[in-house]
PDB file of N, CA and C in Angstrom:
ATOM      1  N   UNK A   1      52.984 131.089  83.750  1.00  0.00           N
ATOM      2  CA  UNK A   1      54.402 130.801  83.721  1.00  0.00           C
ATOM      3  C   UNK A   1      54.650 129.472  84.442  1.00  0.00           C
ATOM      4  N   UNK A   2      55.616 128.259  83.804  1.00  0.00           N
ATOM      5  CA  UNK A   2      55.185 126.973  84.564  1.00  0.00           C
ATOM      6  C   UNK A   2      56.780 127.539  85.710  1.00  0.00           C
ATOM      7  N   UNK A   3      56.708 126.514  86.853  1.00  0.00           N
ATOM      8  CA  UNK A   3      57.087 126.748  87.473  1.00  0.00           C
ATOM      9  C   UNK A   3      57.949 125.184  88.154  1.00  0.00           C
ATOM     10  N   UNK A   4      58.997 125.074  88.786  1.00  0.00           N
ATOM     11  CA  UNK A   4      59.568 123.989  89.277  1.00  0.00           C
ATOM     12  C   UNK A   4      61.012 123.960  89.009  1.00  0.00           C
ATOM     13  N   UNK A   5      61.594 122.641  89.081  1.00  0.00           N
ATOM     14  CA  UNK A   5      62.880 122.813  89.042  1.00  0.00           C
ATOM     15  C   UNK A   5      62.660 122.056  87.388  1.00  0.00           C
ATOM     16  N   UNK A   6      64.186 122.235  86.605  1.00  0.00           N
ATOM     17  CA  UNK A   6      64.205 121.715  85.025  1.00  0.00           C
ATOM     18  C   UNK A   6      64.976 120.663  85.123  1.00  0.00           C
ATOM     19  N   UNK A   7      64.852 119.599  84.946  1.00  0.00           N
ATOM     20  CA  UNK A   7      65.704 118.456  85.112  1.00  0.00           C
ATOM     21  C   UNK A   7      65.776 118.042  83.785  1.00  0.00           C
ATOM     22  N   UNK A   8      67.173 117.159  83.537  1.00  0.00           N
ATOM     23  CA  UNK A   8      67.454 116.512  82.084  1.00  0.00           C
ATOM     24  C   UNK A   8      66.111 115.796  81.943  1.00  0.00           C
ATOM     25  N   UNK A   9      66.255 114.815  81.007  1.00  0.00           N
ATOM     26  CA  UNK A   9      65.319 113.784  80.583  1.00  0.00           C
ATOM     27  C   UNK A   9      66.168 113.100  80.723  1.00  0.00           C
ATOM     28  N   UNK A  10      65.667 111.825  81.165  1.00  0.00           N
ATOM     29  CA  UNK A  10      66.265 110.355  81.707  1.00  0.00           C
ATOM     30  C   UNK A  10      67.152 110.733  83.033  1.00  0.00           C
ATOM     31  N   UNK A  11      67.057 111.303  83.375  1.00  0.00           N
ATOM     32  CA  UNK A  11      67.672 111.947  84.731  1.00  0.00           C
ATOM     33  C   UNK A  11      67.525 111.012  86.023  1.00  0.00           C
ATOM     34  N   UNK A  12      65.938 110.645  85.999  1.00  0.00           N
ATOM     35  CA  UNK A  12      65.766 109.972  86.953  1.00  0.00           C
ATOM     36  C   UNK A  12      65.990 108.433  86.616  1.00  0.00           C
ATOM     37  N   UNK A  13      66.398 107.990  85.607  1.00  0.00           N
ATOM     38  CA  UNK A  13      66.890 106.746  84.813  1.00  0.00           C
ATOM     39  C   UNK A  13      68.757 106.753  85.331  1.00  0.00           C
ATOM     40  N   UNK A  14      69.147 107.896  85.056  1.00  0.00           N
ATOM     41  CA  UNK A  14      70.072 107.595  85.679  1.00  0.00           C
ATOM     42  C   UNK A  14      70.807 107.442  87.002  1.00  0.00           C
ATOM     43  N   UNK A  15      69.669 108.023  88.092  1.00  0.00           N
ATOM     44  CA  UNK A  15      69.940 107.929  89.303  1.00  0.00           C
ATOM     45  C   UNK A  15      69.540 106.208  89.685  1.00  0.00           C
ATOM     46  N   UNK A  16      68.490 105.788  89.076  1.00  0.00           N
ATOM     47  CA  UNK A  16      67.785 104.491  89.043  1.00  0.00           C
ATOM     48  C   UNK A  16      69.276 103.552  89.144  1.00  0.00           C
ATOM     49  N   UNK A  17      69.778 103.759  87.806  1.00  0.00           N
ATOM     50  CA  UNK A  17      70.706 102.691  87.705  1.00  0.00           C
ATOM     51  C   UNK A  17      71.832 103.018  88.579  1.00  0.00           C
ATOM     52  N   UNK A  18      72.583 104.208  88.923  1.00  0.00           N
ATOM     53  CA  UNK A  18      73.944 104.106  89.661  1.00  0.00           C
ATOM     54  C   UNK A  18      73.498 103.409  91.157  1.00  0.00           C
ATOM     55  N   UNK A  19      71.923 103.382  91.528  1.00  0.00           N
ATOM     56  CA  UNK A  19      71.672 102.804  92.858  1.00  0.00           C
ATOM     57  C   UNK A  19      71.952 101.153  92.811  1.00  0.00           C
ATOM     58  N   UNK A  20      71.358 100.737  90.990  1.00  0.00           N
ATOM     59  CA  UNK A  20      71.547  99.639  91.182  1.00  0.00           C
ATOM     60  C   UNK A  20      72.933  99.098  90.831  1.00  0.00           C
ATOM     61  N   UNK A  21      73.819  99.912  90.008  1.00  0.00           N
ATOM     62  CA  UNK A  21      74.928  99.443  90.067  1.00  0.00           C
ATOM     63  C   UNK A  21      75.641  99.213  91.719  1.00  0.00           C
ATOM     64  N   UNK A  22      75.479 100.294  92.355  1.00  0.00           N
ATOM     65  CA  UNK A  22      75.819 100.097  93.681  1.00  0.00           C
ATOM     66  C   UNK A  22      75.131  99.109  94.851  1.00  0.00           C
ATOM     67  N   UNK A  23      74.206  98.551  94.231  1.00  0.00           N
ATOM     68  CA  UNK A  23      73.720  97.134  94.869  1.00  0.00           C
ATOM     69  C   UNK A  23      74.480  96.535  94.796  1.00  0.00           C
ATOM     70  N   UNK A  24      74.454  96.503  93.374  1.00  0.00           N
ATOM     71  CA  UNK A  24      75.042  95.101  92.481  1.00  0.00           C
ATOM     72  C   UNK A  24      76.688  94.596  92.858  1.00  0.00           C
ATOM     73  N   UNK A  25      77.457  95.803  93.229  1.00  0.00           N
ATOM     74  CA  UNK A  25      78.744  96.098  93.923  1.00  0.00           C
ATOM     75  C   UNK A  25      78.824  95.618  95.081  1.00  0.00           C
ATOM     76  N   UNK A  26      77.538  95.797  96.307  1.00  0.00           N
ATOM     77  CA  UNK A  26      77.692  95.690  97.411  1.00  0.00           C
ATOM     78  C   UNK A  26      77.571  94.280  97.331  1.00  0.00           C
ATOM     79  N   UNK A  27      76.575  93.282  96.535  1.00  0.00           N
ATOM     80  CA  UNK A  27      76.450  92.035  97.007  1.00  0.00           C
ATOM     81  C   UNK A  27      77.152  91.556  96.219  1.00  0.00           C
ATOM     82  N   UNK A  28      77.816  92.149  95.469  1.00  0.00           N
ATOM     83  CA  UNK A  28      79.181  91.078  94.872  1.00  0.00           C
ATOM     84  C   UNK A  28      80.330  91.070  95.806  1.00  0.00           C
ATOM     85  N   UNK A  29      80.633  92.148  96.510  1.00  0.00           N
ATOM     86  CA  UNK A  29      81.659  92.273  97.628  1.00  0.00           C
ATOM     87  C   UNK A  29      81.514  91.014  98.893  1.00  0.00           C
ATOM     88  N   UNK A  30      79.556  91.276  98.863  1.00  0.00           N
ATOM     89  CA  UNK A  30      79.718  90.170 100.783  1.00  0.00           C
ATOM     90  C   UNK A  30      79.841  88.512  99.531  1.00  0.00           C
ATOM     91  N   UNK A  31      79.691  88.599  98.327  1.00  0.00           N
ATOM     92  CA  UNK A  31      80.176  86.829  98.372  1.00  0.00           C
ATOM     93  C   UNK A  31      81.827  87.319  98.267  1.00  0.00           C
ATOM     94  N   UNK A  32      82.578  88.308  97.804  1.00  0.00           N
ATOM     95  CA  UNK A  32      84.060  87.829  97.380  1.00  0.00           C
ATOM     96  C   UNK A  32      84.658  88.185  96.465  1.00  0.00           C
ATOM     97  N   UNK A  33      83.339  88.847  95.681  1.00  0.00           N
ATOM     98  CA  UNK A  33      83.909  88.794  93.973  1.00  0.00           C
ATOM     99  C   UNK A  33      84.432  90.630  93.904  1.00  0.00           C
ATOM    100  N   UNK A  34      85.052  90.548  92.697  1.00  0.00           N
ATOM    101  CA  UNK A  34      85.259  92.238  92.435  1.00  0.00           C
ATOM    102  C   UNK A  34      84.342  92.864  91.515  1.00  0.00           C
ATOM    103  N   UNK A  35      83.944  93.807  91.344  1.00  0.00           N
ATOM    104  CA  UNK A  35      83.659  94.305  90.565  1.00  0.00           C
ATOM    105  C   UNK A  35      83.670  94.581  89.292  1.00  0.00           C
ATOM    106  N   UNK A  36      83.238  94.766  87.924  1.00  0.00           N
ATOM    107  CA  UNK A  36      83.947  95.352  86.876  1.00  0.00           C
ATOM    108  C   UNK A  36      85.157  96.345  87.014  1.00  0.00           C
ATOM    109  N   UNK A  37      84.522  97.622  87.477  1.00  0.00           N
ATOM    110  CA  UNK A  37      85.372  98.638  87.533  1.00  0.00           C
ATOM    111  C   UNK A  37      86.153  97.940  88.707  1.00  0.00           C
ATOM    112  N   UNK A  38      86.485  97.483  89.614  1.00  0.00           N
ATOM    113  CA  UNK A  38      87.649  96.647  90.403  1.00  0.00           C
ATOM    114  C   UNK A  38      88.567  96.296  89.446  1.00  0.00           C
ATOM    115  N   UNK A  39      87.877  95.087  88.678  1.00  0.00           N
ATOM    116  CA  UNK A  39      88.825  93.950  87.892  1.00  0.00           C
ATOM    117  C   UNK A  39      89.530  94.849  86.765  1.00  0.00           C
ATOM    118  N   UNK A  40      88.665  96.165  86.497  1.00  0.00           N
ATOM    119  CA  UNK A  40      89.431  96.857  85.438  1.00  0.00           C
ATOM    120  C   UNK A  40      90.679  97.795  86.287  1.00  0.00           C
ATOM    121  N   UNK A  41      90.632  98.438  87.158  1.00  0.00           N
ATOM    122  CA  UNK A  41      91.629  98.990  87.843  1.00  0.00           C
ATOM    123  C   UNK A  41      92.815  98.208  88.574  1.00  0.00           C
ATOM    124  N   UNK A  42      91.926  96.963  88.657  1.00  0.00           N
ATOM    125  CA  UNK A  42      93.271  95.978  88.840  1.00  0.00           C
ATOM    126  C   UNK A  42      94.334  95.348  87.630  1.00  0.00           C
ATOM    127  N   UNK A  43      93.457  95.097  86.616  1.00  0.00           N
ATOM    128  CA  UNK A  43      94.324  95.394  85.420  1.00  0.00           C
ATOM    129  C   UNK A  43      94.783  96.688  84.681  1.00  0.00           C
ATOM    130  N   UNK A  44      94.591  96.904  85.217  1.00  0.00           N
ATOM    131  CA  UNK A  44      95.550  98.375  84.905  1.00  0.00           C
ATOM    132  C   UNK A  44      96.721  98.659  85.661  1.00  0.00           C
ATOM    133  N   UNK A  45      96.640  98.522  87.189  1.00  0.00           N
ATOM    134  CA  UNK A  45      97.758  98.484  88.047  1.00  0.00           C
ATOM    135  C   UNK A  45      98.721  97.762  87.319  1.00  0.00           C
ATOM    136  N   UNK A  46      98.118  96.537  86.756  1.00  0.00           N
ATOM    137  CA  UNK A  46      98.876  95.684  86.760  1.00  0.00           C
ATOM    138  C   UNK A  46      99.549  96.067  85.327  1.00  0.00           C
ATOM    139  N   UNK A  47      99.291  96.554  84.453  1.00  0.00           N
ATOM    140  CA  UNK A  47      99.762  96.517  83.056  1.00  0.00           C
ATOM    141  C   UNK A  47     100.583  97.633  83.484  1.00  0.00           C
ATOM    142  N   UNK A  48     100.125  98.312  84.271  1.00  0.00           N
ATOM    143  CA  UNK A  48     101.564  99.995  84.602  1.00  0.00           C
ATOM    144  C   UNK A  48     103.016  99.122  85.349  1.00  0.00           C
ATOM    145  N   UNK A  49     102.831  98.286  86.348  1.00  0.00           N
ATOM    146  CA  UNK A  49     103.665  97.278  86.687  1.00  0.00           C
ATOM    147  C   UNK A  49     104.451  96.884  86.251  1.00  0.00           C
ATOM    148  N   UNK A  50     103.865  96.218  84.820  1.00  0.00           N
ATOM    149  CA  UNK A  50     104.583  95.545  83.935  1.00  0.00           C
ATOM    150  C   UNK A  50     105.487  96.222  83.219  1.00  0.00           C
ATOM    151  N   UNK A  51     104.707  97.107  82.863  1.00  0.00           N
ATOM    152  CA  UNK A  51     105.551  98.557  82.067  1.00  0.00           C
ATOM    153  C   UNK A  51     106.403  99.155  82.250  1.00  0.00           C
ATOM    154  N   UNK A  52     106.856  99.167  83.824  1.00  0.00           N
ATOM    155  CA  UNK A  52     107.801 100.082  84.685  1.00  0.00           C
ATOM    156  C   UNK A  52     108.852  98.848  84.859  1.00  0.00           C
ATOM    157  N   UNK A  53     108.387  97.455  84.925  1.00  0.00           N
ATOM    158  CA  UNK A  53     109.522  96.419  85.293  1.00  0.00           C
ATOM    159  C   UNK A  53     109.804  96.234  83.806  1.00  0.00           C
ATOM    160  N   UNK A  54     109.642  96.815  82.737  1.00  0.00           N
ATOM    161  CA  UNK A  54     110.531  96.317  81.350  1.00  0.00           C
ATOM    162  C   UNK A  54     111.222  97.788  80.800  1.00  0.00           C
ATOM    163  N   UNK A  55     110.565  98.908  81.625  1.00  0.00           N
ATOM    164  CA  UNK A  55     111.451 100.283  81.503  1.00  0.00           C
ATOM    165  C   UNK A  55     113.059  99.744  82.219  1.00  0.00           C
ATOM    166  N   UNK A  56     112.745  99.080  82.802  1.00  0.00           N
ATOM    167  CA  UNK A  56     114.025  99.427  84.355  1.00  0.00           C
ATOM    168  C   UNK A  56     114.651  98.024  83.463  1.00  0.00           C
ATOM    169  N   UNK A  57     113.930  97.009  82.825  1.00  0.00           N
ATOM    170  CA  UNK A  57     115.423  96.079  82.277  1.00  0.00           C
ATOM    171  C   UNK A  57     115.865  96.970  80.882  1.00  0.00           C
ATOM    172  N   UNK A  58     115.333  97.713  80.199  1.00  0.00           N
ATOM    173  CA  UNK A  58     115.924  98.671  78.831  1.00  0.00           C
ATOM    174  C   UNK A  58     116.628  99.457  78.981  1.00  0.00           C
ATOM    175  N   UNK A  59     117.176  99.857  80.798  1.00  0.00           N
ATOM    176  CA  UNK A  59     118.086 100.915  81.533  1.00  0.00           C
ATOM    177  C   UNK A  59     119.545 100.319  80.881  1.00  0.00           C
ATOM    178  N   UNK A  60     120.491 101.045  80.231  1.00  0.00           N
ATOM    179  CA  UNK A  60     121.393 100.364  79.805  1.00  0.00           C
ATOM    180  C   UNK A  60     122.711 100.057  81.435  1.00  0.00           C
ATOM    181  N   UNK A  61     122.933  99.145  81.594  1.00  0.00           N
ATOM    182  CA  UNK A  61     124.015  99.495  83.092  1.00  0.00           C
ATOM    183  C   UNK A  61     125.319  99.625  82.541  1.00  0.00           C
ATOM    184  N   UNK A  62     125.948 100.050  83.609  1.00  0.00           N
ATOM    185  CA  UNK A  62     127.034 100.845  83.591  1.00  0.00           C
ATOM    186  C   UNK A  62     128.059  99.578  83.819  1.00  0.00           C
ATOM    187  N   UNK A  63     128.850 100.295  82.986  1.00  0.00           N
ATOM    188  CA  UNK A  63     130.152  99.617  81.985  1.00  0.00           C
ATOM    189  C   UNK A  63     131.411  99.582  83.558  1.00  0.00           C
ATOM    190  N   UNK A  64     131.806  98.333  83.472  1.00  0.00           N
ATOM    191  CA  UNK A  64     133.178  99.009  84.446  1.00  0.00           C
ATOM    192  C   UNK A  64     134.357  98.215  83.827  1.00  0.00           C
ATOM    193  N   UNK A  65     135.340  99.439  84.215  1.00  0.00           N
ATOM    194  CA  UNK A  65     136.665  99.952  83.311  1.00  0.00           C
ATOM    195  C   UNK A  65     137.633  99.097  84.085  1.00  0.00           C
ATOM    196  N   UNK A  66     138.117  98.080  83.823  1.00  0.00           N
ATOM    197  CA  UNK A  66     139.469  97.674  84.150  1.00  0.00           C
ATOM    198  C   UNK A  66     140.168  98.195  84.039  1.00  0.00           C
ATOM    199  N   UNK A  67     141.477  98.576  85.475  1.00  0.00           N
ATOM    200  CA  UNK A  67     142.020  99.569  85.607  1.00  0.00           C
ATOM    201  C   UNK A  67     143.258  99.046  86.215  1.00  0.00           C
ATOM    202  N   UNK A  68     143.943  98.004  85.077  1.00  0.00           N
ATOM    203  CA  UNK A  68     145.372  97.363  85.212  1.00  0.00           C
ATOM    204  C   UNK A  68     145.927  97.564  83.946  1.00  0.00           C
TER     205      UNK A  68
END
């Protein structure tokens, strides 16, 4: 009966790379730079931003009634 633990295949391929993505993160940080996933969450902030400042000008405002 074989015996051990059952791991995916490419399993250890993928631990490989999230180490090196997380290099690759750390020494882009000490020069300055952002990340992919940074630059993508920063454009995103930013497009929800945008989205919420053209909700709030489509707000129709309120009418006032001259009252002479």
């Amino acid at each position: 009966r074989p015996s051990g633990d059952i791991k995916a295949a490419g399993d250890q391929n993928d631990e490989k790379q999230k180490q090196e993505a997380a290099i690759a993160e750390a020494e882009a940080e000490q020069r300055g730079e952002m990340s992919p996933q940074q630059a993508g969450q920063l454009l995103q902030a930013m497009k929800d931003e945008e989205a919420r400042v053209q909700l709030n000008e489509r707000k129709p405002t309120h009418r006032v009634y001259n009252d002479w």
